[in-house]
N, C-alpha and C. Protein backbone atom coordinates (compact mmCIF):
# COMPACT_ATOMS: atom_id res chain seq x y z
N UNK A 1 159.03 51.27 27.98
CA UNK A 1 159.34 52.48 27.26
C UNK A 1 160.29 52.11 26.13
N UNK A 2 159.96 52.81 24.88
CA UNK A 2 160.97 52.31 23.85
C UNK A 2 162.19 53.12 23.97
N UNK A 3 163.07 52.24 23.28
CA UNK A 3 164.45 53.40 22.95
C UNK A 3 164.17 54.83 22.57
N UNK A 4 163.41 54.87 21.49
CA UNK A 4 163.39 56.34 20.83
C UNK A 4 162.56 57.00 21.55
N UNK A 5 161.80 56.82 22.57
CA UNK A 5 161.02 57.81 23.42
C UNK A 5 162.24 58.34 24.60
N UNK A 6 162.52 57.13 25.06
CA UNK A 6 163.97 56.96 26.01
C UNK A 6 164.64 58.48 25.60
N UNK A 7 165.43 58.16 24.06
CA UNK A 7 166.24 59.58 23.82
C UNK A 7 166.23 60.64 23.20
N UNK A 8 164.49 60.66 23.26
CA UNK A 8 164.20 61.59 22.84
C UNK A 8 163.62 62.58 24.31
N UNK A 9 163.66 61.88 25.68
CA UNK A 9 163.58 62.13 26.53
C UNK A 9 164.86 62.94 27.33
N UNK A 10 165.77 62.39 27.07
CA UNK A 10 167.20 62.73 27.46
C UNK A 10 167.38 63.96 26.60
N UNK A 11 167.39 63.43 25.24
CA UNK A 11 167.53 64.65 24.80
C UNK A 11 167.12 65.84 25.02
N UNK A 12 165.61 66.02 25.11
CA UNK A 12 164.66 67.19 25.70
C UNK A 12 165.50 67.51 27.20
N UNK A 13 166.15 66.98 27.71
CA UNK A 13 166.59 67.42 29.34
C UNK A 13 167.77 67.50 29.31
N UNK A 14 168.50 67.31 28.35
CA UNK A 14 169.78 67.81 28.10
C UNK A 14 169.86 69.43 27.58
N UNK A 15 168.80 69.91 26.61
CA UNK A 15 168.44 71.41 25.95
C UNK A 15 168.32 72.16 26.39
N UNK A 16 167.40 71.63 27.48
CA UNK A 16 166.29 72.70 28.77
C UNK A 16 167.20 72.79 29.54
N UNK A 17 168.04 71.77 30.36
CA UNK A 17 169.46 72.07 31.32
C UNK A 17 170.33 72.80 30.86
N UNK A 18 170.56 72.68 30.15
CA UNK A 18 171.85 73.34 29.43
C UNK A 18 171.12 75.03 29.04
N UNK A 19 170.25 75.43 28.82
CA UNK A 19 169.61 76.39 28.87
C UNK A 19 169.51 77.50 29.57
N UNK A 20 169.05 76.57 30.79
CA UNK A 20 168.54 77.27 31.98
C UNK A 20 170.22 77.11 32.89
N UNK A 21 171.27 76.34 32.69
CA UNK A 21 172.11 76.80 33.28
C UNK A 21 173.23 77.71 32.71
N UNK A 22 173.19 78.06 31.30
CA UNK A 22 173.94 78.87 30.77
C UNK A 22 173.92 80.31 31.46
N UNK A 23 173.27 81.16 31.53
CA UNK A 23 173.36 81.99 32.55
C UNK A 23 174.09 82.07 33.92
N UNK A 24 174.25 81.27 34.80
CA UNK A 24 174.92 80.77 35.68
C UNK A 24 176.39 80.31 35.36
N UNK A 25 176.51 79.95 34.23
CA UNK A 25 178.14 79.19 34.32
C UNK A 25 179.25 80.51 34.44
N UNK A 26 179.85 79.35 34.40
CA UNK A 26 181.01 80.57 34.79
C UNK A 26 182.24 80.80 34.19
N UNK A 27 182.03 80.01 32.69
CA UNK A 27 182.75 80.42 31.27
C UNK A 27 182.70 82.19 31.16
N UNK A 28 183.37 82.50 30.67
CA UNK A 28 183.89 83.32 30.07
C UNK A 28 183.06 84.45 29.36
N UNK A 29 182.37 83.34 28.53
CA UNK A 29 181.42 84.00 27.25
C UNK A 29 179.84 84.14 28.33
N UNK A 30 179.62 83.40 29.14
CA UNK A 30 178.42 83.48 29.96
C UNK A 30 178.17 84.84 30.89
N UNK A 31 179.19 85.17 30.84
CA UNK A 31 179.31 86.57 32.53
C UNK A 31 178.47 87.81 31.61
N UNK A 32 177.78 88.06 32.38
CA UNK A 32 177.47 89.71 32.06
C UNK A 32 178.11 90.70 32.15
N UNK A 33 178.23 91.77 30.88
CA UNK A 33 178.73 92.60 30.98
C UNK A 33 178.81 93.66 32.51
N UNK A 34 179.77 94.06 32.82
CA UNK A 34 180.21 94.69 33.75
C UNK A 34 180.49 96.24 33.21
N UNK A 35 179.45 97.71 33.66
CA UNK A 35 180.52 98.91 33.28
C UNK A 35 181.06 99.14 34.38
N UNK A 36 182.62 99.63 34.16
CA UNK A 36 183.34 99.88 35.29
C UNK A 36 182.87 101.59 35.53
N UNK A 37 182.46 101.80 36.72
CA UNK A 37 182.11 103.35 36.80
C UNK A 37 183.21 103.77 37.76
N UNK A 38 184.46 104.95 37.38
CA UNK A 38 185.21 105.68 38.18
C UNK A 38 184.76 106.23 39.77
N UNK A 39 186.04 105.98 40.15
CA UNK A 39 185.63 106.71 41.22
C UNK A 39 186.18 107.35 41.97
N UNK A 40 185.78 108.45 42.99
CA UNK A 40 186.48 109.73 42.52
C UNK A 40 186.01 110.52 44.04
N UNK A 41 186.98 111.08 44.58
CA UNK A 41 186.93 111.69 45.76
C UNK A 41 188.32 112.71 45.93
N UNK A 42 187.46 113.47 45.92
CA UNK A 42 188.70 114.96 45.71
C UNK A 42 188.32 116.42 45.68
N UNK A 43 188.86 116.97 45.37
CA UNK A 43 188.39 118.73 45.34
C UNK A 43 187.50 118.80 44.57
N UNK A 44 186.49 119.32 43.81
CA UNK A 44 185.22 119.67 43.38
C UNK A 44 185.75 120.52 42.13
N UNK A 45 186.74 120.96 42.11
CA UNK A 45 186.76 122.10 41.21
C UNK A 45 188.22 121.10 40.12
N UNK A 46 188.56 119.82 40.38
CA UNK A 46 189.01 119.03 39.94
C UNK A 46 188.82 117.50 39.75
N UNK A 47 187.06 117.55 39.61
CA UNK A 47 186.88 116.57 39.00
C UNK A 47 185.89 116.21 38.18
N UNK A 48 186.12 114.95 37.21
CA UNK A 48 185.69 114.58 36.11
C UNK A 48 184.67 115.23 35.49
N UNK A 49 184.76 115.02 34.29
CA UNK A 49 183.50 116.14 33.36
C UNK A 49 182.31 115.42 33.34
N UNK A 50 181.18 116.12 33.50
CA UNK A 50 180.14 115.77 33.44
C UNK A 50 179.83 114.36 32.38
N UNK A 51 178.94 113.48 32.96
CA UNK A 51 178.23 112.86 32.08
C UNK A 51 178.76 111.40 32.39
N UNK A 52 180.30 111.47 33.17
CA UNK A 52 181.11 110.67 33.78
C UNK A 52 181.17 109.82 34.64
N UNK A 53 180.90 110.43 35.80
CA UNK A 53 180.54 109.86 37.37
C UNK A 53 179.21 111.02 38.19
N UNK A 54 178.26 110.60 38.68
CA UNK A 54 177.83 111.15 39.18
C UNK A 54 178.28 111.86 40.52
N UNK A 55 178.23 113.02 40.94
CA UNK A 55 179.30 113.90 41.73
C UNK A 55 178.35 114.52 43.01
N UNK A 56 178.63 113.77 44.60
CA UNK A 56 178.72 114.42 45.64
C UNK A 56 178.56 115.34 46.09
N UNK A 57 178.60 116.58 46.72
CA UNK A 57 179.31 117.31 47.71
C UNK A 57 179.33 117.08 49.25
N UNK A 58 180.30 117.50 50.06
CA UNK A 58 180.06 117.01 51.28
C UNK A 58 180.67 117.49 51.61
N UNK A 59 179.82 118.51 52.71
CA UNK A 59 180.49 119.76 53.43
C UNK A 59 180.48 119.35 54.70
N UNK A 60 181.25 119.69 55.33
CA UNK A 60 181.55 119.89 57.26
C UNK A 60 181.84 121.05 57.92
N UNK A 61 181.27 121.43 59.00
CA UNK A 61 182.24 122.05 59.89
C UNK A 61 181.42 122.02 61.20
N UNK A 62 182.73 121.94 62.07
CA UNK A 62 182.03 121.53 63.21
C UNK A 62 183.61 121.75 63.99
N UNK A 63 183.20 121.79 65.74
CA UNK A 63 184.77 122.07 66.27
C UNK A 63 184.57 120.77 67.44
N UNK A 64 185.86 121.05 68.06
CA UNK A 64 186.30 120.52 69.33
C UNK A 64 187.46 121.25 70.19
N UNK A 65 187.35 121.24 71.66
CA UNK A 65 187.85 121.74 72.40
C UNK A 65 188.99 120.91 72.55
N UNK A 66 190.37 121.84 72.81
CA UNK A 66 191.33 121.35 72.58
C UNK A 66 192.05 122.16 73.80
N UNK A 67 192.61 121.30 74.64
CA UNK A 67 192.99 121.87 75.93
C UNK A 67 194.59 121.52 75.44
N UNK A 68 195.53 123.25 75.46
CA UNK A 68 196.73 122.94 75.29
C UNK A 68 197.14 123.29 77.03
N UNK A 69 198.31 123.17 77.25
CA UNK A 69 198.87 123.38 78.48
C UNK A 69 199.86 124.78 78.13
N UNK A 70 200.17 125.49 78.38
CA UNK A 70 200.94 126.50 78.50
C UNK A 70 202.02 126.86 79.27
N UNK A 71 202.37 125.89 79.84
CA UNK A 71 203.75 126.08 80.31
C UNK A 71 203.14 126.29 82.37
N UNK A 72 202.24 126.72 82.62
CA UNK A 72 201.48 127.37 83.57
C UNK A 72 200.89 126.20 84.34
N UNK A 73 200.53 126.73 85.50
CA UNK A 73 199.83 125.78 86.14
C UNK A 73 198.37 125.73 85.61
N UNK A 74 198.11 126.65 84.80
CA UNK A 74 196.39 126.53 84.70
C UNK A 74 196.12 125.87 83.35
N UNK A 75 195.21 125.73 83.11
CA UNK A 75 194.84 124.75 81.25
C UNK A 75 193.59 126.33 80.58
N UNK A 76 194.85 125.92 79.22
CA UNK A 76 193.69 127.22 78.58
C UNK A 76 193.00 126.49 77.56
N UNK A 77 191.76 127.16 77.40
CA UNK A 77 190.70 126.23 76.79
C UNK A 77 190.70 126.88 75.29
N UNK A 78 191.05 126.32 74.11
CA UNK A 78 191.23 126.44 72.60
C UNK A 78 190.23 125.55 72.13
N UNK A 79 189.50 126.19 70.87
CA UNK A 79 188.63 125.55 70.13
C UNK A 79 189.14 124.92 68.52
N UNK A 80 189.53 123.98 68.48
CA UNK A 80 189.95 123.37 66.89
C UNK A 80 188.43 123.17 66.25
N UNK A 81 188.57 124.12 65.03
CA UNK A 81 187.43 124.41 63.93
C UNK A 81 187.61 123.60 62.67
N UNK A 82 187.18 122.79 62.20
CA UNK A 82 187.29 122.17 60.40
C UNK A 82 186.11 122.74 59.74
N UNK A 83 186.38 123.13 58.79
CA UNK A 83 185.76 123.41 57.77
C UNK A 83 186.39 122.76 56.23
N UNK A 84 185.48 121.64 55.49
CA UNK A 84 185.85 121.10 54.67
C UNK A 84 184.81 120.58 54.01
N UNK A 85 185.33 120.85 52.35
CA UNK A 85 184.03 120.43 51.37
C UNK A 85 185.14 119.50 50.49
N UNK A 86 184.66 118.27 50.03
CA UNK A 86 184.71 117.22 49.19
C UNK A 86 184.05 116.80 48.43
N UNK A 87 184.35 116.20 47.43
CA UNK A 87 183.72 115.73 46.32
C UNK A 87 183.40 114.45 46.20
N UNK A 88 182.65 113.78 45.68
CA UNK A 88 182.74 112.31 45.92
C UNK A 88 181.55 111.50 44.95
N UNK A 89 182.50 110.10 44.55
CA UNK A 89 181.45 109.81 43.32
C UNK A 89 180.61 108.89 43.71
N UNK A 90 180.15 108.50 45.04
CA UNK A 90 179.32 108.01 45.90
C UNK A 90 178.75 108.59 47.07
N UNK A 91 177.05 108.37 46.91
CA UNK A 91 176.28 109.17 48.28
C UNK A 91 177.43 108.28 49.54
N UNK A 92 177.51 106.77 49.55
CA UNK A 92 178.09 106.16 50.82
C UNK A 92 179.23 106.59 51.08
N UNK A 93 180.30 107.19 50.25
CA UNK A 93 181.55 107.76 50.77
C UNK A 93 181.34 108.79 50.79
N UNK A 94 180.42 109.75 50.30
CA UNK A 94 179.96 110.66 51.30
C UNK A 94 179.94 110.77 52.20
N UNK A 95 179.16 109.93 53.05
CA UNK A 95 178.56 109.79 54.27
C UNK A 95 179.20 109.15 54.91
N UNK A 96 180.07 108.69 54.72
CA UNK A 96 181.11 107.72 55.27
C UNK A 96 181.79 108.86 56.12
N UNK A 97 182.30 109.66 54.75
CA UNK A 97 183.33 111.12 55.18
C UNK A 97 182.73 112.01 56.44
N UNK A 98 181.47 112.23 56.12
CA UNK A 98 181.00 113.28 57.26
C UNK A 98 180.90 112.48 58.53
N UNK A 99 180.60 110.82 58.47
CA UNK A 99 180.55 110.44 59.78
C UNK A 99 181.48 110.59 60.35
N UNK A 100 183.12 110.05 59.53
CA UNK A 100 184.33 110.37 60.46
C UNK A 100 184.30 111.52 60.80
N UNK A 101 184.01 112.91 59.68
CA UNK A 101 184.26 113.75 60.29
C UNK A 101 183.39 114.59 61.66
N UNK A 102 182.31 113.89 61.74
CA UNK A 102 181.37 113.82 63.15
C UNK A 102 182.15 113.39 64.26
N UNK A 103 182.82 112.14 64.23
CA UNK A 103 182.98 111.52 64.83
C UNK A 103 184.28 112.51 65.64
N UNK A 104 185.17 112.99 64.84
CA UNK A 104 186.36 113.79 64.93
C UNK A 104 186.29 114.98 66.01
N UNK A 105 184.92 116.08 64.88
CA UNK A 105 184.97 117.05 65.44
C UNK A 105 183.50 117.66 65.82
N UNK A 106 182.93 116.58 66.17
CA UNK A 106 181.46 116.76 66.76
C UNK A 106 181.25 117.38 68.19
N UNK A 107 181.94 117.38 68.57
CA UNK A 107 181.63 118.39 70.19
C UNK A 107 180.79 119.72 69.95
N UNK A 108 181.06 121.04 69.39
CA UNK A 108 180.44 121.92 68.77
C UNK A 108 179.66 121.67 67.94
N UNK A 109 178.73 121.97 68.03
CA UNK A 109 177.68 121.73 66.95
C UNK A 109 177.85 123.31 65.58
N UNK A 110 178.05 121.59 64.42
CA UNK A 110 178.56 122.71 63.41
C UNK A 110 177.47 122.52 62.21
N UNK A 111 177.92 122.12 61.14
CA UNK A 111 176.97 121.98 59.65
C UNK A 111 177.38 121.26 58.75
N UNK A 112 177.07 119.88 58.41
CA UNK A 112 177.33 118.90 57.64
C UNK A 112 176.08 118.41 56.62
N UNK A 113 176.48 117.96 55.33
CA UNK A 113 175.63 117.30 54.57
C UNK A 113 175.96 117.18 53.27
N UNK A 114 175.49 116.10 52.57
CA UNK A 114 176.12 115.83 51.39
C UNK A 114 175.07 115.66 50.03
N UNK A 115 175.32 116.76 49.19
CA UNK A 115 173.97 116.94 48.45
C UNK A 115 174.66 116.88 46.85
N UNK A 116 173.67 116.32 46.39
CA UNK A 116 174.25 115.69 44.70
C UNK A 116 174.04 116.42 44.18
N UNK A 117 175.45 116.89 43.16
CA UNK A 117 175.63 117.83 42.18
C UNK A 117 175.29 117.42 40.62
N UNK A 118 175.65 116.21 40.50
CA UNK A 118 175.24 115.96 39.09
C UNK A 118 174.74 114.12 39.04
């Protein structure tokens, strides 16, 4: 093989490498743009303006029996009720929310679900 086929060989595999690994490096100028999207979990009637974050709802209610003692020999039987709506700029923290709040106050069967507003 002659020299000039030699580096003209190298050369060709130096172009194509360097090519095909530019994408991958991990300079600076190589990274893909990133948009940072807000995020946002809160009252509904206080958050971000449209066009912003896409927006949640995620309602609950549901109870559990809550046995206080009364001073008495007997146990009186009380029902703890939640009712709560949230906002949220992800279906998964949505659903995140209603599971805890399943998890909480799931004994009574109540009404949960989280349906996209914008």
């Amino acid at each position: 093989m002659s020299t000039r086929s030699d580096f003209a060989r190298r050369v060709t595999a130096l172009v194509f490498g360097a090519a095909f690994a530019l994408p991958w490096s991990t300079s600076v100028e190589a990274r893909p743009l990133r948009i940072a999207v807000p995020v946002y979990q809160g009252s509904c009637e206080a958050a971000p303006p449209v066009g912003v974050v896409r927006l949640w709802r995620g309602h609950f209610s549901g109870g559990r029996y809550a046995n206080h003692f009364d001073g008495f020999q007997h146990i009186r039987n009380r029902i703890d009720w939640a009712d709560a709506t949230t906002c949220f700029s992800s279906r998964q923290s949505c659903d995140s929310w209603v599971g805890s709040m399943r998890r909480a106050y799931g004994r009574i069967e109540g009404y949960w679900t989280c349906l996209p507003i914008r």
